[in-house]
Every structure is written in C-alpha cells, then in structure tokens.
Protein backbone atom coordinates (compact mmCIF):
# COMPACT_ATOMS: atom_id res chain seq x y z
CA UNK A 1 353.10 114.17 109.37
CA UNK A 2 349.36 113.77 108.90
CA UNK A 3 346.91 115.80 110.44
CA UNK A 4 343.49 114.39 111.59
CA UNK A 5 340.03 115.82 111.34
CA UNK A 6 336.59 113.97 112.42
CA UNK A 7 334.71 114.08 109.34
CA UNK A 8 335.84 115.06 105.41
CA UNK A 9 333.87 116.25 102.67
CA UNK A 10 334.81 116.21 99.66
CA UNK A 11 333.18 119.16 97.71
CA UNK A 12 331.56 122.04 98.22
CA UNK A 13 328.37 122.19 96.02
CA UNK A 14 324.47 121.51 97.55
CA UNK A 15 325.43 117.76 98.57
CA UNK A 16 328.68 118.75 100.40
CA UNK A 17 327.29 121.95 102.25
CA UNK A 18 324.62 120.11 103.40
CA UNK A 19 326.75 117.05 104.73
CA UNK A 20 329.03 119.47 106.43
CA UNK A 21 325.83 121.63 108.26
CA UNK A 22 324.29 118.41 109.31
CA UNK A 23 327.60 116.67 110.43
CA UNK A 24 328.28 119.23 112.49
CA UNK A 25 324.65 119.75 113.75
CA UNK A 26 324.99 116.15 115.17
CA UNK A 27 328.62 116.15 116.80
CA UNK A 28 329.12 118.11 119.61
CA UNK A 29 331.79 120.73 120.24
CA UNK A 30 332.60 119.02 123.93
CA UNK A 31 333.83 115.81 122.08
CA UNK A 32 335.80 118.29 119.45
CA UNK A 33 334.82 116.45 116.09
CA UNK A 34 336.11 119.11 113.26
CA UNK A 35 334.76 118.98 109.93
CA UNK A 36 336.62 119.35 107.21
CA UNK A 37 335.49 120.37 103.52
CA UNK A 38 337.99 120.35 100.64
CA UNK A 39 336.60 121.65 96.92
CA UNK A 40 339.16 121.88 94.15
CA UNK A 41 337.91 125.14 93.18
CA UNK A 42 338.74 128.94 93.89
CA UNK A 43 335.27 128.68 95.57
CA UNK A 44 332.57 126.61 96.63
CA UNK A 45 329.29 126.04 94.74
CA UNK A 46 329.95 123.92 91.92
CA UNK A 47 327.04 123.29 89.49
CA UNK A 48 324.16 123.86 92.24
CA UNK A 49 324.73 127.37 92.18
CA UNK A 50 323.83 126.92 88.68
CA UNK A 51 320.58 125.65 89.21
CA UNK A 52 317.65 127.58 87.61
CA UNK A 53 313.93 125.80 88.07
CA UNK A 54 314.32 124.67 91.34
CA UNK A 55 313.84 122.12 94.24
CA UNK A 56 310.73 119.71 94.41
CA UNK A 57 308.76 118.98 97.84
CA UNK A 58 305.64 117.50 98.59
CA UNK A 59 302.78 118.90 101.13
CA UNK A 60 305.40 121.85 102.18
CA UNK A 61 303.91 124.77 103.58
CA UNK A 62 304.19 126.46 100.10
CA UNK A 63 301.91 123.64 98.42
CA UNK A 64 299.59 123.89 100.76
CA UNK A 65 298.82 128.20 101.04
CA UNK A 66 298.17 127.25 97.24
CA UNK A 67 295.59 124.97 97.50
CA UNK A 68 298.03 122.06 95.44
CA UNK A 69 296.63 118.90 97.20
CA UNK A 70 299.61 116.64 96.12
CA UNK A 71 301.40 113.75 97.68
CA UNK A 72 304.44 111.11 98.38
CA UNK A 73 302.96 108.87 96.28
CA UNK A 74 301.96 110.77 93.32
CA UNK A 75 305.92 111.97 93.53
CA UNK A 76 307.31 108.65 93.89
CA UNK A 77 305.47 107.16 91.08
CA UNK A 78 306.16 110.27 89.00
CA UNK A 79 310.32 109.87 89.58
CA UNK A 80 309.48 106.18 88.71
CA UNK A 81 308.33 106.48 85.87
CA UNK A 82 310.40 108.86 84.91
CA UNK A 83 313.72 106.63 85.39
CA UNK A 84 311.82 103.96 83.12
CA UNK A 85 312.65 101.09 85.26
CA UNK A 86 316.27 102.10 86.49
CA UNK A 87 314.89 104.15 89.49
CA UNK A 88 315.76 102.56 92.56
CA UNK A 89 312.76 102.11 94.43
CA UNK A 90 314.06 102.39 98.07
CA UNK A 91 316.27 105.69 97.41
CA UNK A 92 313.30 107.12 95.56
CA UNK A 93 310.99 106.49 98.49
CA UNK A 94 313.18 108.45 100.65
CA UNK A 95 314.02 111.33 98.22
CA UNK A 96 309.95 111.55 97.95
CA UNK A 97 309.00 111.03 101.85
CA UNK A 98 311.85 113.49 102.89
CA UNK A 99 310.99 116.36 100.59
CA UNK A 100 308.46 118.16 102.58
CA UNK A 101 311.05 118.42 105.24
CA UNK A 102 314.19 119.03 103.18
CA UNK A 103 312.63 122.39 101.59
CA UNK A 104 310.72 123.45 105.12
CA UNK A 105 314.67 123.35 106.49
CA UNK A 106 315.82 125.51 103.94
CA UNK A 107 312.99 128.00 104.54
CA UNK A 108 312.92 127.73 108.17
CA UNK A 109 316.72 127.32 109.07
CA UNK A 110 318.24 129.88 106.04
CA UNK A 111 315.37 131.93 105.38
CA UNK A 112 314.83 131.41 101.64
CA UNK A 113 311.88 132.17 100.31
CA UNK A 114 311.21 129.50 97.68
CA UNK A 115 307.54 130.91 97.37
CA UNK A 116 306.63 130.46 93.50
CA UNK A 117 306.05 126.91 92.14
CA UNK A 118 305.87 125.40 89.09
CA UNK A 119 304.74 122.22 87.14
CA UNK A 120 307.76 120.88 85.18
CA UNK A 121 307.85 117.88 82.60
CA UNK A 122 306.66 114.45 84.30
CA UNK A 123 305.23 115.62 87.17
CA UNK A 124 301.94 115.28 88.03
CA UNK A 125 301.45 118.55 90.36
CA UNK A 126 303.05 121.81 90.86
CA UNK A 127 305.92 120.97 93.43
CA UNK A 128 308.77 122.63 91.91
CA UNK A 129 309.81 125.79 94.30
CA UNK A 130 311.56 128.67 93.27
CA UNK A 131 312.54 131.99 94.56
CA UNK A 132 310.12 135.17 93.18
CA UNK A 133 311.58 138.22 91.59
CA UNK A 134 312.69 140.71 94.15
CA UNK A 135 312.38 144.85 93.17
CA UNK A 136 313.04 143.26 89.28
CA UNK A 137 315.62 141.48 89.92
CA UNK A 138 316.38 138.05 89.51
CA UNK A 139 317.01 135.66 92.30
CA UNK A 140 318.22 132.13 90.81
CA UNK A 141 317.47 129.19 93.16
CA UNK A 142 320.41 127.32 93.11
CA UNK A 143 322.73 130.01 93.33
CA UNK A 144 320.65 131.64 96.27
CA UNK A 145 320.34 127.99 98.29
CA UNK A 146 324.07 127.51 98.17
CA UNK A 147 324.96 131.13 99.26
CA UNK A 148 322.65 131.18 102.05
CA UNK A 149 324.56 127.66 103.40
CA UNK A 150 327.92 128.53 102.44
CA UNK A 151 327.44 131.87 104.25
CA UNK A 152 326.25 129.88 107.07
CA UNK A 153 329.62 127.39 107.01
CA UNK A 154 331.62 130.51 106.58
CA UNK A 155 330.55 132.18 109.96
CA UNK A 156 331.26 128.79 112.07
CA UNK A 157 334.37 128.84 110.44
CA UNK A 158 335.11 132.07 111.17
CA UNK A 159 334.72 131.68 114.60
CA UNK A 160 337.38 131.03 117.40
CA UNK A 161 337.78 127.37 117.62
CA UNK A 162 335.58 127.09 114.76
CA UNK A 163 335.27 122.66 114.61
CA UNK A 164 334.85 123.88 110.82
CA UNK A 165 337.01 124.13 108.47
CA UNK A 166 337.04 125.21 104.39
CA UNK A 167 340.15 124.29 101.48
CA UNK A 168 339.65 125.39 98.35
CA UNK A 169 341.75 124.70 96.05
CA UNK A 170 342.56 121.50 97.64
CA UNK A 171 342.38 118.41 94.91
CA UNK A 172 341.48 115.18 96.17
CA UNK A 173 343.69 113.09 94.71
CA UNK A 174 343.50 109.40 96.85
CA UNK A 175 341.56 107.54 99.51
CA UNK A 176 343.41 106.31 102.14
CA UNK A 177 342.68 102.74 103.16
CA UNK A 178 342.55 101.79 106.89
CA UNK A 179 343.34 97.63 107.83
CA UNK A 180 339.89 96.64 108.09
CA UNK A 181 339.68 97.82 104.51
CA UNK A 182 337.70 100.82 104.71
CA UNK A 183 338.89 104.77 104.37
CA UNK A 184 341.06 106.15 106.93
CA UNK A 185 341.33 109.63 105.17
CA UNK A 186 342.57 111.49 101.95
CA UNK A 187 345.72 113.10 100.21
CA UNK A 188 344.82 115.99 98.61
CA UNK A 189 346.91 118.33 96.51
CA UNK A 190 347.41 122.26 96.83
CA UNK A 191 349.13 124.90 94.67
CA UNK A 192 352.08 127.54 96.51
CA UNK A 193 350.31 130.50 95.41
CA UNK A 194 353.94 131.76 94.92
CA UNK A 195 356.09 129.33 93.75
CA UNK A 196 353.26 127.50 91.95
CA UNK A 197 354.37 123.97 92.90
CA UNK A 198 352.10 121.42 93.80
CA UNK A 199 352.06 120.35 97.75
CA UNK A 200 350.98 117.18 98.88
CA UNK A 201 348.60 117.19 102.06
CA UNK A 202 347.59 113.74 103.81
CA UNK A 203 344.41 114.56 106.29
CA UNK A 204 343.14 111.46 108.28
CA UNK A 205 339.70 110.77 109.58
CA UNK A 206 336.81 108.72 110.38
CA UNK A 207 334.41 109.25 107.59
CA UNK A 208 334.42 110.47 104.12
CA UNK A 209 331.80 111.88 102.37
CA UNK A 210 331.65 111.86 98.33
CA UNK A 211 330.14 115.13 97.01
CA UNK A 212 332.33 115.31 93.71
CA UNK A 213 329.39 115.82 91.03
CA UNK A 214 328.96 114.13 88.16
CA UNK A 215 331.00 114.00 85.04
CA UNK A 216 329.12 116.39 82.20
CA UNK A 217 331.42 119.10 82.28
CA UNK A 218 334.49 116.91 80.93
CA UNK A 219 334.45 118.69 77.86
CA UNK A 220 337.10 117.90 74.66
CA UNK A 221 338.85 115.83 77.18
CA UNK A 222 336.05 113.06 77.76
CA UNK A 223 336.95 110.53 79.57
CA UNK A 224 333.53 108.98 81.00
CA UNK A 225 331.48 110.28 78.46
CA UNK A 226 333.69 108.65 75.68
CA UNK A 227 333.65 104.99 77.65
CA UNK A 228 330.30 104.97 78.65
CA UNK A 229 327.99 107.19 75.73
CA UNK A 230 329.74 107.98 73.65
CA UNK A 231 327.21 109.20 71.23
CA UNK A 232 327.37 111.85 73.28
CA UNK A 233 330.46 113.35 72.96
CA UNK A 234 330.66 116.38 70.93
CA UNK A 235 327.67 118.12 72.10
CA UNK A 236 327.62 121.04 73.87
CA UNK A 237 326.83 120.96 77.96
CA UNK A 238 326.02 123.20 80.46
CA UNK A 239 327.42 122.27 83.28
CA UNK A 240 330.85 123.86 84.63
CA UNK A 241 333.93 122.66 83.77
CA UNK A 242 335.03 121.21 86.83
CA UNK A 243 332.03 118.48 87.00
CA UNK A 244 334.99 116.31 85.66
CA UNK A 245 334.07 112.84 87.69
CA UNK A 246 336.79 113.08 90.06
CA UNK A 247 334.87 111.10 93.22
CA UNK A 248 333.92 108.16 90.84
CA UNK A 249 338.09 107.67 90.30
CA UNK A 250 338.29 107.83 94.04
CA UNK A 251 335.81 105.55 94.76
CA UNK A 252 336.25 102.77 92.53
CA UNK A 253 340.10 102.60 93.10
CA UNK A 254 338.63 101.39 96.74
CA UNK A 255 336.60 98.88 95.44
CA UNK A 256 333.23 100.71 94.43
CA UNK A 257 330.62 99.93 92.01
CA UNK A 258 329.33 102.32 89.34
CA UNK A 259 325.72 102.09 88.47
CA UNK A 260 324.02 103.44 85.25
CA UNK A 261 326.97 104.96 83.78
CA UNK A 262 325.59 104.86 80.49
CA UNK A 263 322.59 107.48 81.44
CA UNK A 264 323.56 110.90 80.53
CA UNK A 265 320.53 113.13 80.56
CA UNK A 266 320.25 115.42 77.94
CA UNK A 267 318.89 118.40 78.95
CA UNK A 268 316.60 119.66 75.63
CA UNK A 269 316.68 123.26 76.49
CA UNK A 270 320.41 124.94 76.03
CA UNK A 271 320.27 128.38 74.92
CA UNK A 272 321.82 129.17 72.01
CA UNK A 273 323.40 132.79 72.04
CA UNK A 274 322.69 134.89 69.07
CA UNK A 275 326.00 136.22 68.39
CA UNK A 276 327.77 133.08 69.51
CA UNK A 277 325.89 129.79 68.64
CA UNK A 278 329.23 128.05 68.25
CA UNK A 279 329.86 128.08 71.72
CA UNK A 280 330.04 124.76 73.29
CA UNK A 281 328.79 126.03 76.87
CA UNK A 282 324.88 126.35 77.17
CA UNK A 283 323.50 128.42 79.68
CA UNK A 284 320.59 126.58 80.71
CA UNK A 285 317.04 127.54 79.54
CA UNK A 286 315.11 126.73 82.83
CA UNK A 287 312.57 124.35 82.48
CA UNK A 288 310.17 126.90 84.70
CA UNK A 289 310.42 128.45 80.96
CA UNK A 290 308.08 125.50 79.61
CA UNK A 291 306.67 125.26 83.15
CA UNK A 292 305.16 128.75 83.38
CA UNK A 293 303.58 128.16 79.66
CA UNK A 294 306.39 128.30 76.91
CA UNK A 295 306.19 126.53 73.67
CA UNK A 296 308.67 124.45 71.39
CA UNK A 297 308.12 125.25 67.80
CA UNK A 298 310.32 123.91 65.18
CA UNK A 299 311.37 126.31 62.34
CA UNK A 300 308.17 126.22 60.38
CA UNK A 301 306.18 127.63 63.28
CA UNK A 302 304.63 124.65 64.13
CA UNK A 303 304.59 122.80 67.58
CA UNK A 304 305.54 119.53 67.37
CA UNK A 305 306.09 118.05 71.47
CA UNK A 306 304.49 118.16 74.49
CA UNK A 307 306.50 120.87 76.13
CA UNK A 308 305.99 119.16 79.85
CA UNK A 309 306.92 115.50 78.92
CA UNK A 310 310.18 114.05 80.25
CA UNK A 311 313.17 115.69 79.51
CA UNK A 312 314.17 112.69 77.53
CA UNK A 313 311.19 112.71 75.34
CA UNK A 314 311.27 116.71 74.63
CA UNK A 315 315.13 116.38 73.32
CA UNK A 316 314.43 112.80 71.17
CA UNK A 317 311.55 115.22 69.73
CA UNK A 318 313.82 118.03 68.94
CA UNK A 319 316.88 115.84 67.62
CA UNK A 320 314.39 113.80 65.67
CA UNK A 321 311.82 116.82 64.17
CA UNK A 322 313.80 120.20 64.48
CA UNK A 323 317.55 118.84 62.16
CA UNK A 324 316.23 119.04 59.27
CA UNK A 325 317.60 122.62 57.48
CA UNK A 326 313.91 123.86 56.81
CA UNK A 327 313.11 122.74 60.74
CA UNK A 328 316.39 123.86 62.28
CA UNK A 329 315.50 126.89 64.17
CA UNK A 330 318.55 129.39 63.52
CA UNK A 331 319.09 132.64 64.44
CA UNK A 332 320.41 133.40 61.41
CA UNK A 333 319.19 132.97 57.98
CA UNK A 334 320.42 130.49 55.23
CA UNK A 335 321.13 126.92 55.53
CA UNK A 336 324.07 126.54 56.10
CA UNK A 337 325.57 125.56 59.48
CA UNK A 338 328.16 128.02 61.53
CA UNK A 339 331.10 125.82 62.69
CA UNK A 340 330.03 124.41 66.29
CA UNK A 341 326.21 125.25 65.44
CA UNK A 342 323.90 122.78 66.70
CA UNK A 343 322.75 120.14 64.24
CA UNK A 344 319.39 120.30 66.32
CA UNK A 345 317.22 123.47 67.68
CA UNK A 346 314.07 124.37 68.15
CA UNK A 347 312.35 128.07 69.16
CA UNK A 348 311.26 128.42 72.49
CA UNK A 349 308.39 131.36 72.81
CA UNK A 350 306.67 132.85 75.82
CA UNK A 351 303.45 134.75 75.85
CA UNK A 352 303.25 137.71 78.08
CA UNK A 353 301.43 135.82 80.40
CA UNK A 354 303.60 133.28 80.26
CA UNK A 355 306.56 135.78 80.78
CA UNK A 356 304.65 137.37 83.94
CA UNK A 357 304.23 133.78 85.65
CA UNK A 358 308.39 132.96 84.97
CA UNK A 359 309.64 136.34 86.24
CA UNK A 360 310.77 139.84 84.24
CA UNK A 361 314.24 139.81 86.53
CA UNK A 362 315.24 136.44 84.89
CA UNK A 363 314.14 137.30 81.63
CA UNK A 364 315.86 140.43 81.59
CA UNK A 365 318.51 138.65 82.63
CA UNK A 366 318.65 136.20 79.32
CA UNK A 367 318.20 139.07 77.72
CA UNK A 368 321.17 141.02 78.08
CA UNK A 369 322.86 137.88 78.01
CA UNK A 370 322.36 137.66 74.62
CA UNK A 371 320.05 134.41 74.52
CA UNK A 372 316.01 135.79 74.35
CA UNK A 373 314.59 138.67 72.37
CA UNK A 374 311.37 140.63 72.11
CA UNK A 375 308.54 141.04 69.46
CA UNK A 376 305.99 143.19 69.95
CA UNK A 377 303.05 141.31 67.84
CA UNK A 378 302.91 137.86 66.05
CA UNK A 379 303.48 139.61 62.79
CA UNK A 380 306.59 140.79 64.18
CA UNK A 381 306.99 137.30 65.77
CA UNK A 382 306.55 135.70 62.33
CA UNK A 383 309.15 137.85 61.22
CA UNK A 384 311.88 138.02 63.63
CA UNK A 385 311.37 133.64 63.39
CA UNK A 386 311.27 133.96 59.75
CA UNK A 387 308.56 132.10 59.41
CA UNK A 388 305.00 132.30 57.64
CA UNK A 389 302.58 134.70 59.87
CA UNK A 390 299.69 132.53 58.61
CA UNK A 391 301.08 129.26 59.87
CA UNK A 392 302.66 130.94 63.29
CA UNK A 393 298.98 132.58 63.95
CA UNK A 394 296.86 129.10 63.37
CA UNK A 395 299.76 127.29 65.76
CA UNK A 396 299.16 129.68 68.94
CA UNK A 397 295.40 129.53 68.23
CA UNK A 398 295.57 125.52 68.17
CA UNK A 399 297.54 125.42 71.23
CA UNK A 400 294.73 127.75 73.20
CA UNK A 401 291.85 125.81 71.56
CA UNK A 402 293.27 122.69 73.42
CA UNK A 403 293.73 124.62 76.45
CA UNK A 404 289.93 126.31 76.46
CA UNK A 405 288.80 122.54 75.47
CA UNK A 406 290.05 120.72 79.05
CA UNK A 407 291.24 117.64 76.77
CA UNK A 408 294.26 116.68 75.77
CA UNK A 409 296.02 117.59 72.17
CA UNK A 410 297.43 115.80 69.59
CA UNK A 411 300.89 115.77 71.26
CA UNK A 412 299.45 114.40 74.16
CA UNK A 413 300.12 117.70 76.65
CA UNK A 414 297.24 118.04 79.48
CA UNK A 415 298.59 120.90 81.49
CA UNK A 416 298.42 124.12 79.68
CA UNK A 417 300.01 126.64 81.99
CA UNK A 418 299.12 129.88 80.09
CA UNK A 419 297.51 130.85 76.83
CA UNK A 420 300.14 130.36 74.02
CA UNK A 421 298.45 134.40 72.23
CA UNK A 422 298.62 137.16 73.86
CA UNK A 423 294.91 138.98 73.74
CA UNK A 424 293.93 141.62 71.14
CA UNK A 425 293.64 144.73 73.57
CA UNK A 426 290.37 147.17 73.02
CA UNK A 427 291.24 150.10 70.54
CA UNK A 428 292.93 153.03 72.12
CA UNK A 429 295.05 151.09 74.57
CA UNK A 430 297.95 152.70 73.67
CA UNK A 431 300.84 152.21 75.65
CA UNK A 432 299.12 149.16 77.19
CA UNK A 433 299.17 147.63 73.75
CA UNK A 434 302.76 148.10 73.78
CA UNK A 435 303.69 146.15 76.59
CA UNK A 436 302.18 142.67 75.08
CA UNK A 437 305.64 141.02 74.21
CA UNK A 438 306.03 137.76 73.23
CA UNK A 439 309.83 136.46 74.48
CA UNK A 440 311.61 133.75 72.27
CA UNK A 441 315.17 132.33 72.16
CA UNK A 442 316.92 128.96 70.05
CA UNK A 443 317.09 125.86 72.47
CA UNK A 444 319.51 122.89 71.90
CA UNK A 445 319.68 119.89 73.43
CA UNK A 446 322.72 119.89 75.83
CA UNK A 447 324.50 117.44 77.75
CA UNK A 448 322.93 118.52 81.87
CA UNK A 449 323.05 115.71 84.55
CA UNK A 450 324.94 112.25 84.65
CA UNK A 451 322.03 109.71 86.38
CA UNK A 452 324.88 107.06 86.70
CA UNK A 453 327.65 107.22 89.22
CA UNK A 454 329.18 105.21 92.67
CA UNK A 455 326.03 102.75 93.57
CA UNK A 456 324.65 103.77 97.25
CA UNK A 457 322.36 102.52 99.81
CA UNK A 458 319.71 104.94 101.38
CA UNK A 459 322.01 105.75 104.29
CA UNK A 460 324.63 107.64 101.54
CA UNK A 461 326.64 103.92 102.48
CA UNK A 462 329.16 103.85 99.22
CA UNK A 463 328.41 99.99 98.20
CA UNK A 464 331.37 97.22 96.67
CA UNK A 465 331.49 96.02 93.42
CA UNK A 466 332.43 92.76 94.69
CA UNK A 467 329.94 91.78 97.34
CA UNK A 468 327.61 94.66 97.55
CA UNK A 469 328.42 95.68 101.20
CA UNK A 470 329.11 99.06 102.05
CA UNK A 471 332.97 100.39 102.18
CA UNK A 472 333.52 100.98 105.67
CA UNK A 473 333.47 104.83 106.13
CA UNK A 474 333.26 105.89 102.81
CA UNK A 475 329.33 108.16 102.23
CA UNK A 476 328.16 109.63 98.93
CA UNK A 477 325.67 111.85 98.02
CA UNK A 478 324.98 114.53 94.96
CA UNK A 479 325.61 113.49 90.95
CA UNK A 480 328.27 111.37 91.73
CA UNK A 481 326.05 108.64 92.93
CA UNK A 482 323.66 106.47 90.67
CA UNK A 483 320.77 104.36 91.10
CA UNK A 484 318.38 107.10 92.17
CA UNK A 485 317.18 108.56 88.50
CA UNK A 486 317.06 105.77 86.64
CA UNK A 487 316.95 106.16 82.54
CA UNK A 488 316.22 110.17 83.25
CA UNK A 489 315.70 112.53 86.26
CA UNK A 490 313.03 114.81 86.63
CA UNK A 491 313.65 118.52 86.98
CA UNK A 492 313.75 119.42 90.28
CA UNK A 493 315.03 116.54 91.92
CA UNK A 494 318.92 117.31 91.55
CA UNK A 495 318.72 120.04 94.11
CA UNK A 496 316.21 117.80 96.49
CA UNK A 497 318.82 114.95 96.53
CA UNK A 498 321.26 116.73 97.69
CA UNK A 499 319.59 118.24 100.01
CA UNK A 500 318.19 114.87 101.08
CA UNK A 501 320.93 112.60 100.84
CA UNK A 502 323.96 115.12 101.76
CA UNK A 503 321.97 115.30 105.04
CA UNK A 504 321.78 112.24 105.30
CA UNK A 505 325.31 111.79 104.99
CA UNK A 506 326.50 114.10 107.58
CA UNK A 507 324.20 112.32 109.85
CA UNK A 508 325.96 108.79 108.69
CA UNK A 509 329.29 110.63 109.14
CA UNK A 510 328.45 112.20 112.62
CA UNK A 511 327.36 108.29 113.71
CA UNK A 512 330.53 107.00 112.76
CA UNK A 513 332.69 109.66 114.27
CA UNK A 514 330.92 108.42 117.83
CA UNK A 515 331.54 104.95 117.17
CA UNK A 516 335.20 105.29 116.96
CA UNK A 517 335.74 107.43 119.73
C-alpha cells in the first residue's frame, strides 16, 4: 500500500535542505502537511558540503560594514557575461535581486558567520562570503551552511509529531504520474540492512521537488558526460561520486527538457597531491586561493593568465600554455608522465600576505593533506619549483610593478589582491624573518559543475520538452537544472542558487499542497 506525504524532496544537499526548511516554514502544522526528504546516501550533504570559496550576495550587511558599494546590476551583468550568451536573463535577475536576502537568512536564521569576502574571477566587486578562521582552525563554507540546516531539519524531525521526515539511503528510482499528467509521487528503493535485498517503497504526494545535483561525479562509468562532452571524459573531477545525474533520468522520462547539456565547467584549479597525482579525485583548490592574491605560473616561473578571469578562460590558459613538458608544472622531476598524471598543470603560489588574507586553518589544512608546501625565501621557492631563481624573482617583481602602477598588465588582470613578494625584512629580524612563507601547490583543470540540466522557469516550475509548459507538480532547483549559468558559472553562485531557488521551491511546493487540499 502507498503511503502519502504533502511535499517530497528529492535530495539532501543546499537545494533540498533549503526546499524542505522553507516548505515547511509555509505549511502549517494544523493542516498536517509532512515533508518528506529522500537522499540516496548514508547522509545528507552531497557536493555543497564540499563547497570551499563561498556564497555571493549583493548590498548584505557584510558588504556594506566594508565599505564595498556594489549592486544587482553590476551582479547581473557580471553572471551575464559570464554565461556568454546562454544565461537566462529572467532566472539570473532573480538569483541577483534575491542574494542580499538569501545570505542575510543564513546569518540571521542559522547564525553563520560568513564575515570575510572575497573578489573571485568575473566579478566586478568583492561579494563572495566566507566563514573566517576560528582559534586556527578551518571552517569550510559549504560544509558549515549545510550542517547548520541539516542540524536544523534534524531537530523538527526529532520531535513528537515531527511533519518532517529524513530517508537516507532511499534511491529514487521513478516519478509517478497522476491523470492530469503531472507527478503524483515517487518509488524509491531501500537496502534490508540485514538481508541486503533491495525493497521497493511507493510514497505519494502533491509536489516534488528535484534537488538531485548535477552529473560530474559519473566517473569511468560516464553516461552524460560521454553523450553530451565528451571531450571531457577522462579527466579527473572533484565532485563526489554520487553527483551521478539521477533527477535528469527522472525528469525527462516525464516529459522534461534538458537545457545546455553540453556545458560542463571545468574548474582550472584541482589540486594535485604530491604523493598521489594519479588520482582521479581533485580536492578543490578554492578559488578564494586566487581571490585573496595567488598566482598561476607555468613551469618556467612565468605568469601567463589573469588569475581572476572566468573560470573558463583560466583552464583554456592552462590546457593551452602549461602541457607542454618544459611548462607542465610537476611535482616531480623528469619528463615523463606518471600514469593518470595530468597532461595539463600549472603552480599556484601565495605570498604571505596573500596566505594571511585566505586563512592559516585552511592552509594548514591542504597542507597535511598532502596538496601545498612551504618555502621559506624565493631562492628556496625557485628551488623547490625547479625553476631559474632569476626568472621566478623578475616574475613576482612584474606582477607588483602592475599592482603599484593602478593599470592593467599584459594579461589583462586589474584587481591585484596582494603583493605577489613577500618584503625584505630589516636586518636582525630574526624569527620574524622566518615566518615569511610563500605557499604553493600543482593545479589541474578538473571537471567541477554541470551548467546544463532539466530547463526551469523562475518559480523552480520543471518545464516540457514538448510545449514548454510546466509539468504539473514537478519543482527543481540546485545543478540539476540548466539555463541559469549559461556557457560558465561564476564562483560563488552554486551555493546562492540553491539557496535561492530551493527556497523558492519549497514555497512553490507549500502553494500547491494548499491548492489540493
């Protein structure tokens, strides 16, 4: 027999916490709407947990103690341009005009304190928030954000009568159709934690939200990737494997259109680990990195990109400049290439200043992960890179010229966060002397964030392929939507949309549980 719940959601990263709080922020416990949120996994948080640079917002209260006088519009034309012409317009406009709210609820309501901002590639103004360091330790956004809502969701649902409820482990397997040719509910699938045999569930309701992710985790078993770029396939990703495109399946056996399937963004910053560069899972080198005032420099020493451009642009500069064997940055020496090794990689160096602005508790982090080191001097620097001390010295000077001159350089880079050299000390210093390190790691392009996905309106409405109306009762929101990026999406604005549109779409959700009752 089927049991019924008001509302489903259908994973249980940023997008699909967010529906669920909302949904169940606009129902009311006298009507008894339940909300139900199924995630294949042992546990919820999917690839939002692993995000690192953070979540964009315009004129929040942050911005403003800062004296950053930014604005909707600067943001909206900044994500347009960005998606080259593949942004829609509409869902842009509401990502942009909703930010200011969507981080000031996540500050008010769960008491984060996403006080440090940065200025990643494309944007225009510092509007990228972050949590600060706390007693040396590390506190990563993404993981932080969904904790504080998950803990949230797991007190209601703790609760006696709790209208919330949490499967993991549950698989989404089908939509359910309903006459009038909308969704009337799922079947998921569980696993007997004894017998280990797969039980069918069938749960009905009145809406549906999508929160499945996108597809860049799929791994040696690419499916999407291999239909839609496959170029692509082969290179090494960061995201978990689970991000395996199940919601697009579900969606499009009820009729959905995909949008922008074809744009895969290639993150250009993967960290290579030193004593396992084979490995085809990156950990991602945060683009607050290159935000707080690293540099790329290929394996001569020399710079060769404007760190901030688009992510696009930064990894088409290091696939194009840093493949070469005498521009291949390597952590070991020779030319020849470790089976798995990226083809492509480039060094990525922080000054001490530079390493101050991104935060000792993540750095130390990377560190005993493997993936950054330490040199004490550029002559150590020069060595440690192997790499001429002469050439290294003149490259760090350049960059600092450029940033003392106000102008642009050669590459085209405006924004110079920090100086590239760390400053000769007075004589005597000592100990202080010793505590000017610069940081550097090997970066690799890796596949990140799939743009494309089920084609939405701006109320999460999942849209048909064959007349462009909206399936009744079916909502997206998160990566497995497309139409909001375009060609490439800024950093940043993976964490905003699903803040934005999973609200969204527990508000939708919540609207349609009153209509049918």
């Amino acid at each position: 027999m089927a049991a019924r719940t008001g509302i489903i959601v259908v994973g249980g990263g940023l997008a699909g916490i967010s529906a669920a709080i909302e949904a169940l922020h606009h129902t009311s416990h006298a009507a008894g709407v339940t909300i139900t949120l199924l995630d294949k996994e042992a546990r919820t948080g999917g690839n939002s947990a692993k995000a690192s640079s953070g979540i964009n917002g315009v004129l929040t209260g942050t911005q403003l103690n800062l004296g950053i006088h930014d604005s909707v519009d600067a943001f909206v034309q900044d994500t347009l341009k960005s998606g080259q012409g593949k942004a829609n317009q509409t869902l842009v406009e509401k990502l942009a005009s909703e930010s200011t709210q969507a981080v000031s609820w996540l500050q008010r309501d769960f008491k984060l304190d996403l006080d440090v901002i940065a200025q990643l590639g494309g944007h225009s103004y510092p509007r990228t928030h972050r949590r600060p360091d706390l007693d040396g330790k590390p506190q990563p956004v993404g993981w932080g954000i969904v904790g504080a809502l998950g803990k949230h969701l797991s007190e209601l649902a703790g609760l006696e009568n709790a209208r919330f409820k949490l499967y993991t482990g549950a698989r989404v397997v089908r939509l359910l159709t309903a006459e009038h040719g909308g969704v009337a509910g799922v079947v998921y699938e569980t696993v007997d934690p004894d017998s280990k045999v797969i039980q069918q569930h069938t749960l009905l309701a009145s809406a549906v939200v999508l929160a499945t992710g996108g597809f860049g985790g799929e791994g040696s078993r690419p499916h999407y990737l291999k239909r839609y770029a496959p170029q692509l396939v082969g290179l090494p990703a960061t995201n978990g494997a689970f991000a395996t495109g199940d919601g697009l399946g579900l969606a499009v056996a009820l009729g959905a259109e995909l949008v922008d399937m074809d744009q895969v963004q290639v993150h250009p910053t993967g960290f290579v680990k030193r004593n396992d560069p084979g490995n085809p899972t990156k950990f991602l080198a945060a683009e607050a990195l290159r935000g707080e005032g690293g540099i790329l420099l290929n394996a001569l020493g020399r710079r060769f990109v404007n760190e901030l451009d688009t992510r696009d642009h930064v990894t088409d500069a290091i696939n194009k400049l840093c493949s070469a064997p005498d521009t291949r940055a390597r952590h070991s020496a020779g030319v020849d290439v470790v089976a798995g090794e990226p083809s492509s990689a480039a060094f990525l160096v922080l000054s001490q200043a530079a390493a101050n602005s991104f935060g000792h508790g993540a750095l130390g982090f990377y560190e005993k992960m493997g993936l950054v080191q330490r040199a004490g001097s550029v002559e150590e620097l020069s060595g440690m890179l192997r790499v001429d001390h002469g050439t290294l010295l003149k490259t760090l000077q350049d960059h600092d010229m450029a940033r003392d001159s106000g102008l642009s350089d050669e590459f085209g880079k405006s924004t110079f966060p920090q100086n590239a050299l760390n400053p000769l000390l007075p004589s005597g210093a000592g100990a202080e002397q010793q505590q000017l390190q610069y940081y550097w790691g090997v970066v690799t392009p890796s596949i990140h964030y799939t743009m494309g996905g089920v084609r939405f309106d701006d109320k999460t409405r999942v849209l048909r392929a064959a007349d462009g109306a909206p399936i009744p009762g079916l909502l997206a929101a998160g990566e497995v939507t497309g139409g909001l990026h375009g060609a490439n999406r800024l950093g940043g604005n993976s964490l905003l949309e699903c803040v934005v549109y999973g609200r969204e779409a527990g508000r939708q959700a919540a609207a349609l549980v009153a209509e049918a009752s």
